[in-house]
N, C-alpha and C. Protein backbone atom coordinates (compact mmCIF):
# COMPACT_ATOMS: atom_id res chain seq x y z
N UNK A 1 65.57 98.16 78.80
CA UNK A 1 64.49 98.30 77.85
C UNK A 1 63.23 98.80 78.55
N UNK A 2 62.97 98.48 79.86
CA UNK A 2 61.65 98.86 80.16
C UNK A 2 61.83 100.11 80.74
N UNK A 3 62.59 100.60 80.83
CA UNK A 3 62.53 102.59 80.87
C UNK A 3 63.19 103.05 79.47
N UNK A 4 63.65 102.76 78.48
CA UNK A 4 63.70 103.33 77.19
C UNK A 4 65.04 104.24 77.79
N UNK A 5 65.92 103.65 78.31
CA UNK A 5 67.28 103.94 78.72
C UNK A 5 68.00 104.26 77.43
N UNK A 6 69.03 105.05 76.77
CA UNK A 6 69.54 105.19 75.67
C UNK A 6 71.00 104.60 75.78
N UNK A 7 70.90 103.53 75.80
CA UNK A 7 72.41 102.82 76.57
C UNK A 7 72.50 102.03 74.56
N UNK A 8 73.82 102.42 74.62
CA UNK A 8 74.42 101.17 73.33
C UNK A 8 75.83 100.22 73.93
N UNK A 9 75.56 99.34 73.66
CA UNK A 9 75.61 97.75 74.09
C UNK A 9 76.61 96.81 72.92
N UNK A 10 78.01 97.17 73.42
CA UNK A 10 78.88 96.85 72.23
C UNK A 10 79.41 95.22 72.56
N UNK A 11 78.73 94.53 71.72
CA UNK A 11 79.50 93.32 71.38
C UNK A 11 80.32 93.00 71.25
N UNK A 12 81.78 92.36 71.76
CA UNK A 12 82.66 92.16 70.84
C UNK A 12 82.75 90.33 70.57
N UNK A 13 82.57 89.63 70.22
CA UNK A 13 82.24 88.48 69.85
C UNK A 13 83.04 87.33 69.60
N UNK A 14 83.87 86.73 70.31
CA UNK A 14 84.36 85.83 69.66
C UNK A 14 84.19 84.52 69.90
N UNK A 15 83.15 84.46 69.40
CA UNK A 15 82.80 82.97 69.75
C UNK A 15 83.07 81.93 70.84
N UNK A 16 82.88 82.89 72.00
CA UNK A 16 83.38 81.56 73.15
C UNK A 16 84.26 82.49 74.29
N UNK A 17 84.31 81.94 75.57
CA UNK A 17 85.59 82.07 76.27
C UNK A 17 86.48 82.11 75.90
N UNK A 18 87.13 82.94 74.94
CA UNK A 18 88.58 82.26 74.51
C UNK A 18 90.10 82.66 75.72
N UNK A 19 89.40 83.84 76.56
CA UNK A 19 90.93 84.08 77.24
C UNK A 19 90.55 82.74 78.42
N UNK A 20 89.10 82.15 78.80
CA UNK A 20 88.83 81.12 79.54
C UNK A 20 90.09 80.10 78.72
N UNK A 21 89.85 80.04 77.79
CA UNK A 21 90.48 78.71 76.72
C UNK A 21 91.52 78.86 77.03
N UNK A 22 92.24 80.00 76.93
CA UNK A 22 93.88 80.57 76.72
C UNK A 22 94.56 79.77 78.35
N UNK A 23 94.02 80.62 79.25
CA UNK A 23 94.00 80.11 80.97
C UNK A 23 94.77 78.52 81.03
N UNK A 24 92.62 77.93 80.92
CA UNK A 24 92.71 76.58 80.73
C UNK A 24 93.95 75.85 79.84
N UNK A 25 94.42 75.95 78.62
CA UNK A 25 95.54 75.16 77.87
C UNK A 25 96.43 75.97 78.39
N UNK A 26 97.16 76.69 79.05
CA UNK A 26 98.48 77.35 79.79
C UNK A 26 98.68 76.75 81.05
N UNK A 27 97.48 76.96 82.32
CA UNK A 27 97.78 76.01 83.00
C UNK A 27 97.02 74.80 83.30
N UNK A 28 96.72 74.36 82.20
CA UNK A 28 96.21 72.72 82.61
C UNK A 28 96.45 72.02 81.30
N UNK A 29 97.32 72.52 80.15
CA UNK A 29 97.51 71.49 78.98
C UNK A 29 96.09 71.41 78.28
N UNK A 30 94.79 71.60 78.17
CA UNK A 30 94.07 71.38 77.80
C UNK A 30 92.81 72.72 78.37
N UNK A 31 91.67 72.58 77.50
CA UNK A 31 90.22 73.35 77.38
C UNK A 31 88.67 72.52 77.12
N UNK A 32 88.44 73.01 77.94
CA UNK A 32 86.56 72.86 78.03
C UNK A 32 85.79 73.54 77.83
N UNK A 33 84.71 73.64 77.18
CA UNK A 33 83.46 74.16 77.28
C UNK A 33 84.17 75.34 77.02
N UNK A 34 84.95 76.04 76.21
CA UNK A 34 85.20 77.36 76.59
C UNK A 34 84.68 78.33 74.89
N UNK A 35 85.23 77.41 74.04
CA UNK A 35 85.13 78.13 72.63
C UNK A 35 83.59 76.97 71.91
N UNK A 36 82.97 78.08 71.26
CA UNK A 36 81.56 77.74 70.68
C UNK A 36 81.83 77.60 69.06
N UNK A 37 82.20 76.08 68.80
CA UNK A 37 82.18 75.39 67.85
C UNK A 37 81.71 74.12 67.26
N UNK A 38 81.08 74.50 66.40
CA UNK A 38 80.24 72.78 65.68
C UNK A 38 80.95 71.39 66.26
N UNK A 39 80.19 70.36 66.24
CA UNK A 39 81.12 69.29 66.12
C UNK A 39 81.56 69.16 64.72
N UNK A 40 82.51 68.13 65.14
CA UNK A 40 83.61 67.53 63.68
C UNK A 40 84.79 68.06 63.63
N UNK A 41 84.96 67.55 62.13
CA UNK A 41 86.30 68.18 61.57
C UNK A 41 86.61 69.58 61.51
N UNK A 42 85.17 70.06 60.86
CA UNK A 42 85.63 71.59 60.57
C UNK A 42 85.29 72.15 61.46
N UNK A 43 84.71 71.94 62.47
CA UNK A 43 84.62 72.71 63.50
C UNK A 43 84.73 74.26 63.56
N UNK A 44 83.78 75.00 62.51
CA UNK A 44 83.29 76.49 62.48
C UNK A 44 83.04 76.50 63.91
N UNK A 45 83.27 77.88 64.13
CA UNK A 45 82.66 78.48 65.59
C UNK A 45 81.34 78.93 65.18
N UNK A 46 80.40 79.05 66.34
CA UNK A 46 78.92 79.92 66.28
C UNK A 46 78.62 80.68 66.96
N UNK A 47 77.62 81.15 67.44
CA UNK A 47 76.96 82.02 68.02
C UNK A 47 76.20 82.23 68.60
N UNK A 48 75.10 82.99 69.66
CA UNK A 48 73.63 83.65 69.44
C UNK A 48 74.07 84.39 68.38
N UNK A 49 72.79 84.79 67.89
CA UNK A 49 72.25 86.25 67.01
C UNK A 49 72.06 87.11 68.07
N UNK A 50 73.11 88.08 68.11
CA UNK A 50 72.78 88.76 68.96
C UNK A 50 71.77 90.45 68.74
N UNK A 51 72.26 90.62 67.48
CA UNK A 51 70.84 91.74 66.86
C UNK A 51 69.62 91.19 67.28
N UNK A 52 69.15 89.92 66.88
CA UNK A 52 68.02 89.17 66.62
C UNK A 52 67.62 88.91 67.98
N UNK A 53 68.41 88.59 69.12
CA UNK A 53 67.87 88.53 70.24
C UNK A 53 67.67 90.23 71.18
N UNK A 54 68.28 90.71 70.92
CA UNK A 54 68.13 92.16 71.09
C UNK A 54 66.78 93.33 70.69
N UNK A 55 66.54 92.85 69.56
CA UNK A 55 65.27 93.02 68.83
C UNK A 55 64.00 92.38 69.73
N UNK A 56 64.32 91.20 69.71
CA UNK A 56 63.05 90.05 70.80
C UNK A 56 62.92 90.89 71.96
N UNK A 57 63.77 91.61 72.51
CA UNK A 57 63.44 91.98 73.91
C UNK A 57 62.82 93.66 73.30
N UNK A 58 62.71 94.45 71.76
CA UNK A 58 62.57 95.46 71.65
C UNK A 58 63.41 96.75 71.27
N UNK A 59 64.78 96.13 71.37
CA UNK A 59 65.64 97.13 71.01
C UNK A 59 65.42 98.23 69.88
N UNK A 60 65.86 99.28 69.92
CA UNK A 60 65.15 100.10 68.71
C UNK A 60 66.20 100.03 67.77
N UNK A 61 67.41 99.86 68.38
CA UNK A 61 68.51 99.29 67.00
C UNK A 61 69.52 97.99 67.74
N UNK A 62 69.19 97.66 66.39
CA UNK A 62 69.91 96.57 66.96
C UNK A 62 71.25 95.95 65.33
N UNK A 63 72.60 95.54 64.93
CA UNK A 63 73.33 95.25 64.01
C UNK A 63 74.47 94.84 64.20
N UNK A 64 74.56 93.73 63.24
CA UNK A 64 76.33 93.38 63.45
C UNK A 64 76.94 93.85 62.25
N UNK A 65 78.28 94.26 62.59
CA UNK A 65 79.14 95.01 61.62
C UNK A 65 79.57 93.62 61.12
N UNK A 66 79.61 94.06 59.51
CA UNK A 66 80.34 92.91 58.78
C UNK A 66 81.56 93.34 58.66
N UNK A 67 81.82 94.04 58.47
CA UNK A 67 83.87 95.05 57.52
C UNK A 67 83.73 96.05 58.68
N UNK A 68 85.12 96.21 58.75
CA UNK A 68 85.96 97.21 59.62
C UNK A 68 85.45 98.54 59.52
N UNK A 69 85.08 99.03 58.47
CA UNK A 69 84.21 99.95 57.67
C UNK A 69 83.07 100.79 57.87
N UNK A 70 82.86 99.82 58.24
CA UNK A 70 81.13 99.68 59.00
C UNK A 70 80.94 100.10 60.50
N UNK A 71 82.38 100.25 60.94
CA UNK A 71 82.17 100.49 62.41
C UNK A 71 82.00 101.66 63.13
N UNK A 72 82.30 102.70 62.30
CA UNK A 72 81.94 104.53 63.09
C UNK A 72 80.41 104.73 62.57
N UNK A 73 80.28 104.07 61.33
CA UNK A 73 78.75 104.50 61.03
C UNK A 73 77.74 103.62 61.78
N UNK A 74 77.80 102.52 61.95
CA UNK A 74 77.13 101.65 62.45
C UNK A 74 77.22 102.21 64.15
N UNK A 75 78.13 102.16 64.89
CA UNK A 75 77.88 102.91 66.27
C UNK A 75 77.08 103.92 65.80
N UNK A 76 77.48 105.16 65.41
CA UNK A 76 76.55 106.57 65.35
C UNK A 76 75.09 106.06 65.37
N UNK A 77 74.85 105.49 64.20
CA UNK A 77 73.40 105.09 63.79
C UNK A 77 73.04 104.33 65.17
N UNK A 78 73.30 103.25 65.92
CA UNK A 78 72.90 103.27 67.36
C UNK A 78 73.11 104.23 68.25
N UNK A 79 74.39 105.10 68.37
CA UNK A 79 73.84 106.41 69.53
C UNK A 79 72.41 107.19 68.53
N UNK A 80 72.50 107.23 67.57
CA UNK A 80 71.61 108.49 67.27
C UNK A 80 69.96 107.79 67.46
N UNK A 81 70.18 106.14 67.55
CA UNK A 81 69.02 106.02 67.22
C UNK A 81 67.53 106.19 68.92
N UNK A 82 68.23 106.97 69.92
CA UNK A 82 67.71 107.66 71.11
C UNK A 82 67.17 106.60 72.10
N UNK A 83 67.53 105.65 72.13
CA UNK A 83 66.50 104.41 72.70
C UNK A 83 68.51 103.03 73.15
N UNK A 84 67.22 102.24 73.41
CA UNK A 84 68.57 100.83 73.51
C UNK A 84 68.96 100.42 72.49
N UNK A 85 70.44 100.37 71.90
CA UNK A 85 70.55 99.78 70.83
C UNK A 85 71.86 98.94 71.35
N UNK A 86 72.36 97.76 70.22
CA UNK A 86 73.61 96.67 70.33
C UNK A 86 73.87 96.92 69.33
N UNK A 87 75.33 97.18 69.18
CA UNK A 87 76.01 96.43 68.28
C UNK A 87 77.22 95.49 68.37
N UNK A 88 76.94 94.52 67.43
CA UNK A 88 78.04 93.58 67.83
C UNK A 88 78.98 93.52 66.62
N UNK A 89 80.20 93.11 66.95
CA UNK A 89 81.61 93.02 66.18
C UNK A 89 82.21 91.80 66.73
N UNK A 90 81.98 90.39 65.59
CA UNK A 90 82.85 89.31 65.42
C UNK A 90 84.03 89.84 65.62
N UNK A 91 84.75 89.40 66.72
CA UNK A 91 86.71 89.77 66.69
C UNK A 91 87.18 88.19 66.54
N UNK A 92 88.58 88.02 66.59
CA UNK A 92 89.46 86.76 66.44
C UNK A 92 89.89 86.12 67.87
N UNK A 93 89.40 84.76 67.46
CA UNK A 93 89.90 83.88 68.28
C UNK A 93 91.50 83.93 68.42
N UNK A 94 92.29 84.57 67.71
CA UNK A 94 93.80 84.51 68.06
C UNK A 94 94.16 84.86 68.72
N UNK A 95 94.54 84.45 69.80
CA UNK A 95 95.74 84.97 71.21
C UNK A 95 96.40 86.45 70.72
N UNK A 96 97.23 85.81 69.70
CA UNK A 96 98.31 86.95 69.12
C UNK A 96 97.96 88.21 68.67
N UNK A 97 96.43 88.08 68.04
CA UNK A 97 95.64 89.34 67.79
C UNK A 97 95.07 90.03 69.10
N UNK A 98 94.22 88.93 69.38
CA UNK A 98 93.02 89.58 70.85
C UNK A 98 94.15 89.67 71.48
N UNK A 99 94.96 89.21 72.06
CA UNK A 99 95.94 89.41 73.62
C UNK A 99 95.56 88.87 74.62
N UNK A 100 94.24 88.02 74.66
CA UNK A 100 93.71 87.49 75.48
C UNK A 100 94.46 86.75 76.82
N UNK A 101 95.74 86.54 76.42
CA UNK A 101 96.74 86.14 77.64
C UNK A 101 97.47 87.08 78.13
N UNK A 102 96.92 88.36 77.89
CA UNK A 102 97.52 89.72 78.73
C UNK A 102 96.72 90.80 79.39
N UNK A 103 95.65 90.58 79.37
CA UNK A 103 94.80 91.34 79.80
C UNK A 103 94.42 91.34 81.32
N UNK A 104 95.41 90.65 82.02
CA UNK A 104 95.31 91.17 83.45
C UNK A 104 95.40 89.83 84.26
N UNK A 105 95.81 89.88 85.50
CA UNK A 105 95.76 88.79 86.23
C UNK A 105 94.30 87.93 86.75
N UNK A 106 94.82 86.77 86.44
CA UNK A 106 93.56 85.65 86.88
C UNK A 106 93.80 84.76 88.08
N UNK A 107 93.71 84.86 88.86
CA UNK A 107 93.62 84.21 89.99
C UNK A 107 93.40 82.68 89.66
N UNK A 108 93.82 82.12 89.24
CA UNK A 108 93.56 80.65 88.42
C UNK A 108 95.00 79.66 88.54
N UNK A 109 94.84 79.43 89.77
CA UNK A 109 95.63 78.14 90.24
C UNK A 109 95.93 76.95 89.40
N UNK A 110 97.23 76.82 89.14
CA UNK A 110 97.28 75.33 88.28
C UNK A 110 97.26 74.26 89.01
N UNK A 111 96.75 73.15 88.24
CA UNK A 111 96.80 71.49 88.93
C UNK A 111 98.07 71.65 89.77
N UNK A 112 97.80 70.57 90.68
CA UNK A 112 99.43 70.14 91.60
C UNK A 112 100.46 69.70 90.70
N UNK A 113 100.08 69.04 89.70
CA UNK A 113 100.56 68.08 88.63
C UNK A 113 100.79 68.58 87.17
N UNK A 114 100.76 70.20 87.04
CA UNK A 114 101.20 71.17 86.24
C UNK A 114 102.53 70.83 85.98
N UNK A 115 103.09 70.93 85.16
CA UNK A 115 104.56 71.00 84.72
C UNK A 115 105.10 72.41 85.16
N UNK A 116 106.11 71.94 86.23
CA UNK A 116 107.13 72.82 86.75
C UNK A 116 107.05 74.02 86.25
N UNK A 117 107.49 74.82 84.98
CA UNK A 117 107.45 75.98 84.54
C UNK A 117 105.80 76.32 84.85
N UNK A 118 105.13 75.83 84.67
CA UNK A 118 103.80 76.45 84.63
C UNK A 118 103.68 76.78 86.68
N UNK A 119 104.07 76.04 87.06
CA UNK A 119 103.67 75.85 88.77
C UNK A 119 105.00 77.15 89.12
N UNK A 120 105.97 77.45 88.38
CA UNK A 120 106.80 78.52 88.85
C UNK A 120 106.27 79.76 88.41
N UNK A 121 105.70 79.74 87.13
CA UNK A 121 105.24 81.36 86.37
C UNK A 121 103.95 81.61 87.08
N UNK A 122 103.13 80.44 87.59
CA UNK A 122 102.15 80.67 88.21
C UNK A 122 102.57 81.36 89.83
N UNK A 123 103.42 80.97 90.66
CA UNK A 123 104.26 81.73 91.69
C UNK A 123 104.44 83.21 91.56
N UNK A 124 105.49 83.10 90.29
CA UNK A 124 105.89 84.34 90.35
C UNK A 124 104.91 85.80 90.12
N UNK A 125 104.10 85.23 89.19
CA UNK A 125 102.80 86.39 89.08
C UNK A 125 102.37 86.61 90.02
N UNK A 126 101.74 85.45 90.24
CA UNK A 126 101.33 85.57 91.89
C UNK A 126 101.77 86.69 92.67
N UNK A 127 103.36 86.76 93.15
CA UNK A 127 104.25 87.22 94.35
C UNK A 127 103.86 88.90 93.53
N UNK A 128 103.90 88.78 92.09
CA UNK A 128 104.26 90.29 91.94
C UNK A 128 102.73 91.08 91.95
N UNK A 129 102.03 90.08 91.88
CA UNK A 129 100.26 91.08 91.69
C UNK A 129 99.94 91.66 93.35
N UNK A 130 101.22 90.82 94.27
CA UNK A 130 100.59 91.07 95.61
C UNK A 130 101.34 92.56 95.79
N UNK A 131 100.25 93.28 96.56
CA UNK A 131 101.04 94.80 96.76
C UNK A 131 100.51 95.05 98.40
């Protein structure tokens, strides 16, 4: 922002660490601190505002896409708008959608006390990421 750089700044949003989450419950049975949700029952996920904080620092555009729809026009309108702009796009917490448990190796050691399959798949990745 303080050289009026024309950089756009794509959000993709899903409320939290979730491939952190994915990691954590694969090899340790359980997750922390990873996904950003209310307390309770219903436990909605949240957010920053990230337009709204983007704006605070000056951005000259700043928007979150609501619909799928919205997404070639809404980029353009930030490249065109010549300055810093964000846009952000809520995606899904689902594994099965995001892929979040395929997107590349993590160096993320399981407990000693991992259940066997997890302490072997953790090996074998291992042996094959080494080149």
């Amino acid at each position: 922002m303080a050289y009026h750089i024309p950089v756009v700044f794509l959000v993709l949003n899903n409320s939290g660490y979730i491939s952190i989450r994915d990691g954590q419950n694969t090899l340790m049975g359980r997750n922390i601190i990873s996904e950003f949700s209310m307390p309770g029952e219903n436990a909605r996920p949240y957010s920053v505002q990230f337009p709204a904080l983007s704006r605070s620092f000056g951005f000259d555009f700043a928007a979150r896409v609501q619909r799928v729809g919205e997404i070639g026009s809404t980029v353009k309108a930030a490249l065109d708008s010549g300055g810093p702009a964000l846009v952000e796009m809520p995606i899904t917490r689902d594994v099965g959608i995001a892929a979040s448990n395929v997107v590349g190796w993590w160096d993320f050691p399981p407990v000693p006390t991992a259940p066997r399959t997890v302490l072997n798949n953790y090996a074998a990745g291992f042996a094959a990421e080494q080149h």
